[in-house]
C-alpha atoms as a PDB file:
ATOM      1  CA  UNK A   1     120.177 155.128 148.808  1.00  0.00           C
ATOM      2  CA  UNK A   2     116.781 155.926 147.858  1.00  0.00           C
ATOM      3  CA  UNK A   3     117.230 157.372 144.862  1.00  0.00           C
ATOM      4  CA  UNK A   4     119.418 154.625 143.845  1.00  0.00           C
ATOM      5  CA  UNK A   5     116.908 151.931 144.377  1.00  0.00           C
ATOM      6  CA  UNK A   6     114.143 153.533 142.454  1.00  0.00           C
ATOM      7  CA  UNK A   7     117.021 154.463 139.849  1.00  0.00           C
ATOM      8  CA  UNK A   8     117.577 150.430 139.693  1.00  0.00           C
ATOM      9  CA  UNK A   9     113.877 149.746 139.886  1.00  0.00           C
ATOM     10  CA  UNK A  10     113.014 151.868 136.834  1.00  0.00           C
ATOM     11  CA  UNK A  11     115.330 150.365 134.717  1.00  0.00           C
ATOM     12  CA  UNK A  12     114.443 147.045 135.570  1.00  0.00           C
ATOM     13  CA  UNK A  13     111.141 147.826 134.552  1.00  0.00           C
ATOM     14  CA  UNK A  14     112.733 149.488 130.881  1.00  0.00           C
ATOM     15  CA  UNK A  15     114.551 146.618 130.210  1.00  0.00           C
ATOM     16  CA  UNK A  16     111.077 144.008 130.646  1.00  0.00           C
ATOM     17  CA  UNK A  17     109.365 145.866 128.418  1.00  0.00           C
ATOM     18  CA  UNK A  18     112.222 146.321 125.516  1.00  0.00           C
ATOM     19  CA  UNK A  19     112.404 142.371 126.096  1.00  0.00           C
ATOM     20  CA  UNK A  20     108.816 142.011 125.008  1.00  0.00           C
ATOM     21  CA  UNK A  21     109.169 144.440 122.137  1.00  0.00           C
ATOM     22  CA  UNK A  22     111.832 142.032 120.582  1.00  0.00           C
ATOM     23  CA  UNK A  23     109.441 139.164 120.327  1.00  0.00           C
ATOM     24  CA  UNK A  24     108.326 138.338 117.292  1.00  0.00           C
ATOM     25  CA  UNK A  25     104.526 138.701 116.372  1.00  0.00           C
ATOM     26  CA  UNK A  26     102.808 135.782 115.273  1.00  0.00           C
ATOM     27  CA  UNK A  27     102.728 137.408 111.917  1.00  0.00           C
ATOM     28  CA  UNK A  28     106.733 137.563 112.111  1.00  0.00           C
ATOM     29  CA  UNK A  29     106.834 133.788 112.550  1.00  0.00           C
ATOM     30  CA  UNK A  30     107.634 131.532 109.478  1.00  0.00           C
ATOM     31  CA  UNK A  31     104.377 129.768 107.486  1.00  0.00           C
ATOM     32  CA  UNK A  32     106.075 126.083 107.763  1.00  0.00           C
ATOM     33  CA  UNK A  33     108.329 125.304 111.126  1.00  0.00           C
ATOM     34  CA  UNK A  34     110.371 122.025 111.437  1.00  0.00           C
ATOM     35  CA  UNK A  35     108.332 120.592 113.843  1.00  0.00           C
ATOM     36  CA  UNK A  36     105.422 117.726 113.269  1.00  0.00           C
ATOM     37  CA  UNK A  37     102.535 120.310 114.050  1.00  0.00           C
ATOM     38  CA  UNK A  38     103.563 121.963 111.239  1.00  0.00           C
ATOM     39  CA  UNK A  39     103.810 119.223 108.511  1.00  0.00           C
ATOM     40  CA  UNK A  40     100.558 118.358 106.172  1.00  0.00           C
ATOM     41  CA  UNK A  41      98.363 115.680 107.120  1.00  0.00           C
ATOM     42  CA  UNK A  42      96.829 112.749 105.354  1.00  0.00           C
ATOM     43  CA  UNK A  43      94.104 110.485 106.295  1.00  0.00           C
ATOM     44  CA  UNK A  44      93.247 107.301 103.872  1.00  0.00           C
ATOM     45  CA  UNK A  45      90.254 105.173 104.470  1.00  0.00           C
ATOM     46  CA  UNK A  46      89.095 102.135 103.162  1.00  0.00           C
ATOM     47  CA  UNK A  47      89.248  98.738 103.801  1.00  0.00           C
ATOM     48  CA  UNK A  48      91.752  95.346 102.519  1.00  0.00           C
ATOM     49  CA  UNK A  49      93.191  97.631  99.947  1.00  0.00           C
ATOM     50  CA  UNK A  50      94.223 100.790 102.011  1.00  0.00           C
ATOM     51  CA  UNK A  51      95.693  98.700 104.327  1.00  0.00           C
ATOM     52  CA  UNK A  52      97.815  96.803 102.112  1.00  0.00           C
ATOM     53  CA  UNK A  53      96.823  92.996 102.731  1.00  0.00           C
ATOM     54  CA  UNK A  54      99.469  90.949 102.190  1.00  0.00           C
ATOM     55  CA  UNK A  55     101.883  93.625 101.872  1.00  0.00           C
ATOM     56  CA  UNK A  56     104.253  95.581 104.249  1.00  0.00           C
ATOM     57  CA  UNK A  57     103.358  98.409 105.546  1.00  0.00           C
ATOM     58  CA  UNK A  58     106.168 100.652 103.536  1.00  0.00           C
ATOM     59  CA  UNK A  59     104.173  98.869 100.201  1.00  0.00           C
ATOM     60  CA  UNK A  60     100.664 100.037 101.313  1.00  0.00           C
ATOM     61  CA  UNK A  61      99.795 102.865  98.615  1.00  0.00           C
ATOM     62  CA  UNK A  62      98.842 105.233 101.591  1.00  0.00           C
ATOM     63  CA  UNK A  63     102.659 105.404 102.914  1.00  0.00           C
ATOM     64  CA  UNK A  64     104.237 105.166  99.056  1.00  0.00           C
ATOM     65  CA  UNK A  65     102.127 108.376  98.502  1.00  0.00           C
ATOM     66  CA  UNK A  66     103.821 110.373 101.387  1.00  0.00           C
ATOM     67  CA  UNK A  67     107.298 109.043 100.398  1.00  0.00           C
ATOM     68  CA  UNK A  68     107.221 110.286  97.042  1.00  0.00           C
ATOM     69  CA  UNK A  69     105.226 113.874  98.213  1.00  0.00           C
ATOM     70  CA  UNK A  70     108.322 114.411 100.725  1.00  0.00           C
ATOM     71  CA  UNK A  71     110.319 113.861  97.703  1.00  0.00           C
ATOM     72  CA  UNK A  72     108.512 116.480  96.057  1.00  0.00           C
ATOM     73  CA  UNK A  73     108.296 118.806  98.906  1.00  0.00           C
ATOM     74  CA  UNK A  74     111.524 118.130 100.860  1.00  0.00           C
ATOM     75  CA  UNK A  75     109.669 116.047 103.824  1.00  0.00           C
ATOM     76  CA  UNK A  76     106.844 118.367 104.722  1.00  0.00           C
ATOM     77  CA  UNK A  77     104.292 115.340 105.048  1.00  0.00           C
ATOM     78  CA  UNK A  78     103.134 113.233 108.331  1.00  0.00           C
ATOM     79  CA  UNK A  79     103.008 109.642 108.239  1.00  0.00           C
ATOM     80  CA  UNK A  80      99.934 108.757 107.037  1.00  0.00           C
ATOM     81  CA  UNK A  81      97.122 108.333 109.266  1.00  0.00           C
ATOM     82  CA  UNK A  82      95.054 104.580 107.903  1.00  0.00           C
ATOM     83  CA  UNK A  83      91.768 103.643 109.389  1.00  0.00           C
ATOM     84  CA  UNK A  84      91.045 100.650 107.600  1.00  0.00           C
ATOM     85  CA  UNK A  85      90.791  97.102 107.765  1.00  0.00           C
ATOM     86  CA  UNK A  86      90.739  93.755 105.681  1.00  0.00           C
ATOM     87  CA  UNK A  87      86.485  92.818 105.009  1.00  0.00           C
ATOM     88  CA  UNK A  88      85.562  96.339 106.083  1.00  0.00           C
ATOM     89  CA  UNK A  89      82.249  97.210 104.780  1.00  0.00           C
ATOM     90  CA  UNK A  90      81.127 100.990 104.598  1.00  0.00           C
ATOM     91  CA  UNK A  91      79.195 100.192 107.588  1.00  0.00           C
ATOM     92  CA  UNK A  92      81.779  98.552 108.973  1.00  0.00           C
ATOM     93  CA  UNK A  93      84.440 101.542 107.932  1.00  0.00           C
ATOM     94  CA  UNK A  94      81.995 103.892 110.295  1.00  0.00           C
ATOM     95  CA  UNK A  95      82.436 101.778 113.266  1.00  0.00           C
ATOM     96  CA  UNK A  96      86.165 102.041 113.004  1.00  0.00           C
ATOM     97  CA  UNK A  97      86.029 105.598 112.760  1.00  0.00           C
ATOM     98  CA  UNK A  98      83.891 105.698 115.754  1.00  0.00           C
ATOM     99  CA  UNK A  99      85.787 103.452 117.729  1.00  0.00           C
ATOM    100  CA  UNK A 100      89.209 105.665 116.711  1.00  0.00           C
ATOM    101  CA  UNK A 101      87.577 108.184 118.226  1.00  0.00           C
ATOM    102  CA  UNK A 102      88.908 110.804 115.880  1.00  0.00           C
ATOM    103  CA  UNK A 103      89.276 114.405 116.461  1.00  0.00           C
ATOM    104  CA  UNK A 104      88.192 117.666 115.045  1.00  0.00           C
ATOM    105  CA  UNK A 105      91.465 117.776 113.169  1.00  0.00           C
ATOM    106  CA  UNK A 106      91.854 118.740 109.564  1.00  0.00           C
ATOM    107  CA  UNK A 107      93.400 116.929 107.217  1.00  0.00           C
ATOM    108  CA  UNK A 108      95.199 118.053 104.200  1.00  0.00           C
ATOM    109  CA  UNK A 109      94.430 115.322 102.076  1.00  0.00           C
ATOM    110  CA  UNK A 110      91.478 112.610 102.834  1.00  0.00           C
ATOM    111  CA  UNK A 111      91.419 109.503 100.874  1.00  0.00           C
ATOM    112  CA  UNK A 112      88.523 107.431 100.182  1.00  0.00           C
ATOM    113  CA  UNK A 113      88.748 103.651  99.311  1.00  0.00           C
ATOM    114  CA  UNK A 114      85.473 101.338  99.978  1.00  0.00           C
ATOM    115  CA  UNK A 115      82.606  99.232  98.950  1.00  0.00           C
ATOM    116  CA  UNK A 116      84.157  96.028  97.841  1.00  0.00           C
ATOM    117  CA  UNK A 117      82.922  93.724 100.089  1.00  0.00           C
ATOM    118  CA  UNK A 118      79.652  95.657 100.280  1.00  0.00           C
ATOM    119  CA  UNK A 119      79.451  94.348  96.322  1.00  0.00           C
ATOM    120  CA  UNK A 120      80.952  90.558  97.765  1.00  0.00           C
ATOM    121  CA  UNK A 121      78.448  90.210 100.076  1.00  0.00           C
ATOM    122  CA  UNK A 122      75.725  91.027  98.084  1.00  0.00           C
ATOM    123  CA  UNK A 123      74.906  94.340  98.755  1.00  0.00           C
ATOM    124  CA  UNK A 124      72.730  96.282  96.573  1.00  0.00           C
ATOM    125  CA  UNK A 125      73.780  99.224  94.766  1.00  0.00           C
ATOM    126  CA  UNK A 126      71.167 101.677  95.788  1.00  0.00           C
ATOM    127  CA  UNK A 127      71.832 100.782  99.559  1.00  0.00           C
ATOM    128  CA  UNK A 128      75.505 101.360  98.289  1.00  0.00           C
ATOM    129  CA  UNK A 129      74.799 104.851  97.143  1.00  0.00           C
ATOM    130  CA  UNK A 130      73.280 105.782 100.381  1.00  0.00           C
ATOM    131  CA  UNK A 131      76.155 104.506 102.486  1.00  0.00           C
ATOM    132  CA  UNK A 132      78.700 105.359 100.336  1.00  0.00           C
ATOM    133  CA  UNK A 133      77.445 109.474 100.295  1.00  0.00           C
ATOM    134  CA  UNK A 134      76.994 109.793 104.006  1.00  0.00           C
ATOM    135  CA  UNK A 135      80.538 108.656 104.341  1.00  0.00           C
ATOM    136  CA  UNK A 136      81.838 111.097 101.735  1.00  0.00           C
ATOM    137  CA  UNK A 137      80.487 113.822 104.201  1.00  0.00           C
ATOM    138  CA  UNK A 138      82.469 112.301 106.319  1.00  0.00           C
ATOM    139  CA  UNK A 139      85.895 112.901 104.064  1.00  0.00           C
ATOM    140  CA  UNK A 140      85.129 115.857 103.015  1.00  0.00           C
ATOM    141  CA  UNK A 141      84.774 117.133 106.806  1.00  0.00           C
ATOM    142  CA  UNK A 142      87.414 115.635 107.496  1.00  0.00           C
ATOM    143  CA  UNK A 143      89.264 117.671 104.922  1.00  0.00           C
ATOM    144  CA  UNK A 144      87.864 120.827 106.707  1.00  0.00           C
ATOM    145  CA  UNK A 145      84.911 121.045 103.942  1.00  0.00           C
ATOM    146  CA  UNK A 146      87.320 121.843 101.297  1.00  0.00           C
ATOM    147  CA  UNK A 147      86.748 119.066  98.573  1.00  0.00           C
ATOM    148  CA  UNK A 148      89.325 119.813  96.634  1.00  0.00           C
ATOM    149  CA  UNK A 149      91.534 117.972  99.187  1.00  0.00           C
ATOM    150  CA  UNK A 150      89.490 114.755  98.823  1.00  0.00           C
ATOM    151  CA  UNK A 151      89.980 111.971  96.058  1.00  0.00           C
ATOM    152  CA  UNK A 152      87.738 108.844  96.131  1.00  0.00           C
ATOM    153  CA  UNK A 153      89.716 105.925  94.546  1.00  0.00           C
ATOM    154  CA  UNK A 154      87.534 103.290  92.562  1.00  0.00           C
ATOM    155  CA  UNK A 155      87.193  99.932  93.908  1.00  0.00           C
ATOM    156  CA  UNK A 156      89.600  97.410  91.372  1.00  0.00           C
ATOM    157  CA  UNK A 157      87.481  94.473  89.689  1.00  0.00           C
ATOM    158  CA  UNK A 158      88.549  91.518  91.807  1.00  0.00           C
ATOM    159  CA  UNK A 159      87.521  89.023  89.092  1.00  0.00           C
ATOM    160  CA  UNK A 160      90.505  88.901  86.886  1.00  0.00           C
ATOM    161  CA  UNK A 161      92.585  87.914  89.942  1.00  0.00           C
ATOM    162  CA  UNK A 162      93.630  83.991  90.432  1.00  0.00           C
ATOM    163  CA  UNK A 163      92.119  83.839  93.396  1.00  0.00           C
ATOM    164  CA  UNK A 164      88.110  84.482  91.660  1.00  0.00           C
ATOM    165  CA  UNK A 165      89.145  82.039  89.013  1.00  0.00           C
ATOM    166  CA  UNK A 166      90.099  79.236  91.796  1.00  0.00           C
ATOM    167  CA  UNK A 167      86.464  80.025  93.521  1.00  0.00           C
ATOM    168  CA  UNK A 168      85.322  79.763  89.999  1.00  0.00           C
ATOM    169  CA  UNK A 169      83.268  82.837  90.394  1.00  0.00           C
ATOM    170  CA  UNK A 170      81.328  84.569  87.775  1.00  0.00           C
ATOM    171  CA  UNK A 171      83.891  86.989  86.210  1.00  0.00           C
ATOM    172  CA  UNK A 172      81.188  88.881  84.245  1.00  0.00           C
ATOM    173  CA  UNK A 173      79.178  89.385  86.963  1.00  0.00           C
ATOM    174  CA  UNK A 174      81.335  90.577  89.088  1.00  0.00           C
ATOM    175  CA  UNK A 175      82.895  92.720  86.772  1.00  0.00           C
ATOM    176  CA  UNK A 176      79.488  94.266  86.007  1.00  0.00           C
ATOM    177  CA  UNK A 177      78.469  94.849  89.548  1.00  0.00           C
ATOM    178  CA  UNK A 178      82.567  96.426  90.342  1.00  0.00           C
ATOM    179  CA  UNK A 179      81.380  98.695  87.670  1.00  0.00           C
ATOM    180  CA  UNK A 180      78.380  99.409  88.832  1.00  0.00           C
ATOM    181  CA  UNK A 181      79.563 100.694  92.144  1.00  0.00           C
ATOM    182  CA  UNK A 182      82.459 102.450  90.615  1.00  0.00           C
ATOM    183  CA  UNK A 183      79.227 104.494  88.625  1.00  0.00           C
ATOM    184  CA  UNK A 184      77.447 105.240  91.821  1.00  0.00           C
ATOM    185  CA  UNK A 185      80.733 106.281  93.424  1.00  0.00           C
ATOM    186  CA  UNK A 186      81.859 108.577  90.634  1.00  0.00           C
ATOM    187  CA  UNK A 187      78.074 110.489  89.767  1.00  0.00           C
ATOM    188  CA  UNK A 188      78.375 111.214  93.746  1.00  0.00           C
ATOM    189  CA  UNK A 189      81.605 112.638  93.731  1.00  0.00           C
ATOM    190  CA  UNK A 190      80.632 114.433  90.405  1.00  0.00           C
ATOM    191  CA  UNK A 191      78.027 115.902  92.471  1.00  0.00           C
ATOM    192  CA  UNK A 192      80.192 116.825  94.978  1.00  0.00           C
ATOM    193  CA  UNK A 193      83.128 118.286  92.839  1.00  0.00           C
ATOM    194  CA  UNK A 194      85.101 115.156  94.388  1.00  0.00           C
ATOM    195  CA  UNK A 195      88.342 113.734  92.392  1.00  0.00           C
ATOM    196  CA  UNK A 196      87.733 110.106  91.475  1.00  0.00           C
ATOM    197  CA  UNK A 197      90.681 108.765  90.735  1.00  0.00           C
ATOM    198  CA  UNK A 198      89.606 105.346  88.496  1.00  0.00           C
ATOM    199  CA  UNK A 199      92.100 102.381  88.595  1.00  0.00           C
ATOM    200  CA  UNK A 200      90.137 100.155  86.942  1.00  0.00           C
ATOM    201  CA  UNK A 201      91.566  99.864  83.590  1.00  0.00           C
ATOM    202  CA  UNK A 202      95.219  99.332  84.937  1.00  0.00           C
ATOM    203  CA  UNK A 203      94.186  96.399  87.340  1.00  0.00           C
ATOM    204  CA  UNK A 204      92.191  94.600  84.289  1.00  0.00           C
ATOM    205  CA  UNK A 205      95.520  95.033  82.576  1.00  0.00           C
ATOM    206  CA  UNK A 206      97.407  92.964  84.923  1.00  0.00           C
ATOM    207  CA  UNK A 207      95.499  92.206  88.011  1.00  0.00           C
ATOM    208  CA  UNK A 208      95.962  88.184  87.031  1.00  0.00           C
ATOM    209  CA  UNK A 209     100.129  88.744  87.112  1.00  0.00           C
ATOM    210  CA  UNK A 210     101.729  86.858  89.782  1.00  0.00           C
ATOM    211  CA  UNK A 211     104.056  90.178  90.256  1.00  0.00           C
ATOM    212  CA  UNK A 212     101.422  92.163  91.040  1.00  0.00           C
ATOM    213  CA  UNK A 213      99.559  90.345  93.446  1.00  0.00           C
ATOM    214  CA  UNK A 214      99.873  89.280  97.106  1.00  0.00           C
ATOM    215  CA  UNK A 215     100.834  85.957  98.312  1.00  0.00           C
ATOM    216  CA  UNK A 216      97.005  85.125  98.110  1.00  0.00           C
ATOM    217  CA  UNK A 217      96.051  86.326  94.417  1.00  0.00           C
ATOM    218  CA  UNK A 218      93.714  88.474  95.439  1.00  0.00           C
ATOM    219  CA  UNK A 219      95.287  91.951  97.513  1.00  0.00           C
ATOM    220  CA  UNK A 220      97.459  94.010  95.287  1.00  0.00           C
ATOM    221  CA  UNK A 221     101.336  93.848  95.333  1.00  0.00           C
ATOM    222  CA  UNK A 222     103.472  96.621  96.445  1.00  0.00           C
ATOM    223  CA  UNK A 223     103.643  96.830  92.656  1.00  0.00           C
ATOM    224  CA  UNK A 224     100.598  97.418  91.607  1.00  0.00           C
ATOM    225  CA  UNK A 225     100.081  99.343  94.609  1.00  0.00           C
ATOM    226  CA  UNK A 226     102.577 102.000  93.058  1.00  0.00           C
ATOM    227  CA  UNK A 227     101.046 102.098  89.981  1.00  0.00           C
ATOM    228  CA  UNK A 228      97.609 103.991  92.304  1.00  0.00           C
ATOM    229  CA  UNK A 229     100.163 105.936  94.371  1.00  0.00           C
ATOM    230  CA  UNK A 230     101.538 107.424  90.807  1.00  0.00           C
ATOM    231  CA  UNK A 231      98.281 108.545  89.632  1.00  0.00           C
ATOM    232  CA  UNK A 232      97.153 110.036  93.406  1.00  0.00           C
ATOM    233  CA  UNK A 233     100.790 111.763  93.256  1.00  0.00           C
ATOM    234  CA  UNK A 234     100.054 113.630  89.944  1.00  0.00           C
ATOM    235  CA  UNK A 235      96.397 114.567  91.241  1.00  0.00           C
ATOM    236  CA  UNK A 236      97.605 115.218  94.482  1.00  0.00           C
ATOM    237  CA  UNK A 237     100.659 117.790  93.315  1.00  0.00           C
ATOM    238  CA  UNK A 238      97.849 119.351  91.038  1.00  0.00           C
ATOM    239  CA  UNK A 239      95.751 120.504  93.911  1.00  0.00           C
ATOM    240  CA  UNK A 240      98.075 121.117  97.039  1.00  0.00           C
ATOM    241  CA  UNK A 241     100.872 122.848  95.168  1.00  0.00           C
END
């Protein structure tokens, strides 16, 4: 009887360790699993115009931009993560961060939309700059420091839109001072070796077309708002795949 139980107890103990030598490293493990963990991540901030005003949420250029990548790459995106809200200021974009409490994740792809109502309120350009850079840092951080994986979207000249003509703002002026920002923004990211993907031009075009506007001829339509999510899907598939 002895000899029988150590016989047993040895080859318990063999057949533990052949059951450990059958489990796969974490070098035998597949790059991309099903689960979310494994999916890439986007983060878009901004203000009014990241988070769709007027739209619904499916229309907000943020979630059209994963659709069409998990058309692309067979649904290997997140939803997209938006910290933004309508009258944000950069300033204002910071305390919403803070207040999110956000964690050290990284993000595959950071998106960077604000300074609009800095310009409607007033705000200087060279306080602009400042604000605007320190929160650049903060995209490209959250990208993990990689700024290829950042894009900066230029803020849309507002003054074209119904609703500046029925406040019968200056049109030039505003126009001027859009553009104005949109330099600041874009010698930053130049600096930086940050995409700045300019919209400008296409909203001129037809950012005074009922179609393309929200219900209050100011916000950009789900329509318009596609015509940004094609040009961030070409940059985008440029630099992640």
């Amino acid at each position: 009887m002895k000899l029988t139980f150590l016989s047993l107890l040895f080859l318990a103990m063999l057949s533990c360790t052949t059951a450990k030598k059958v489990l796969p490293s974490d070098d035998d493990k597949p790059m991309k699993e099903t689960s979310n963990s494994d999916k890439l991540t986007y983060l878009a901030l901004g203000d009014s115009y990241t988070i769709g005003e007027g739209v619904k949420q499916e229309g907000r250029y943020p979630n059209q931009l994963v659709k069409q990548l998990n058309l692309v790459n067979s649904n290997s995106w997140e939803k997209a993560r938006i910290i933004a809200q309508t009258g944000w200021t950069v300033q204002e974009l910071e305390l919403g961060i803070q207040q999110e409490k956000m964690d050290e994740s990284t993000y595959d792809l950071v998106t960077l939309l604000i300074g609009v109502n800095n310009q409607y309120r007033g705000g200087s350009v060279e306080n602009y700059k400042v604000e605007f850079e320190k929160m650049l840092n903060r995209a490209i951080i959250f990208a993990g420091g990689n700024t290829a994986h950042v894009a900066v979207i230029a803020i849309p000249n507002w003054g074209v839109t119904p609703f500046a003509q029925a406040k019968n703002v200056d049109k030039k002026k505003v126009k001027n001072e859009v553009k104005a920002y949109n330099l600041a923004q874009k010698t930053i990211c130049n600096e930086k070796g940050i995409s700045f993907i300019d919209i400008t031009k296409e909203y001129e075009n037809a950012g005074n077309e009922l179609d393309m506007l929200a219900a209050d001829g100011l916000h950009p339509s789900a329509k318009m708002y596609e015509i940004w999510e094609e040009k961030l899907l070409s940059h985008v598939k440029t630099l992640i795949y």
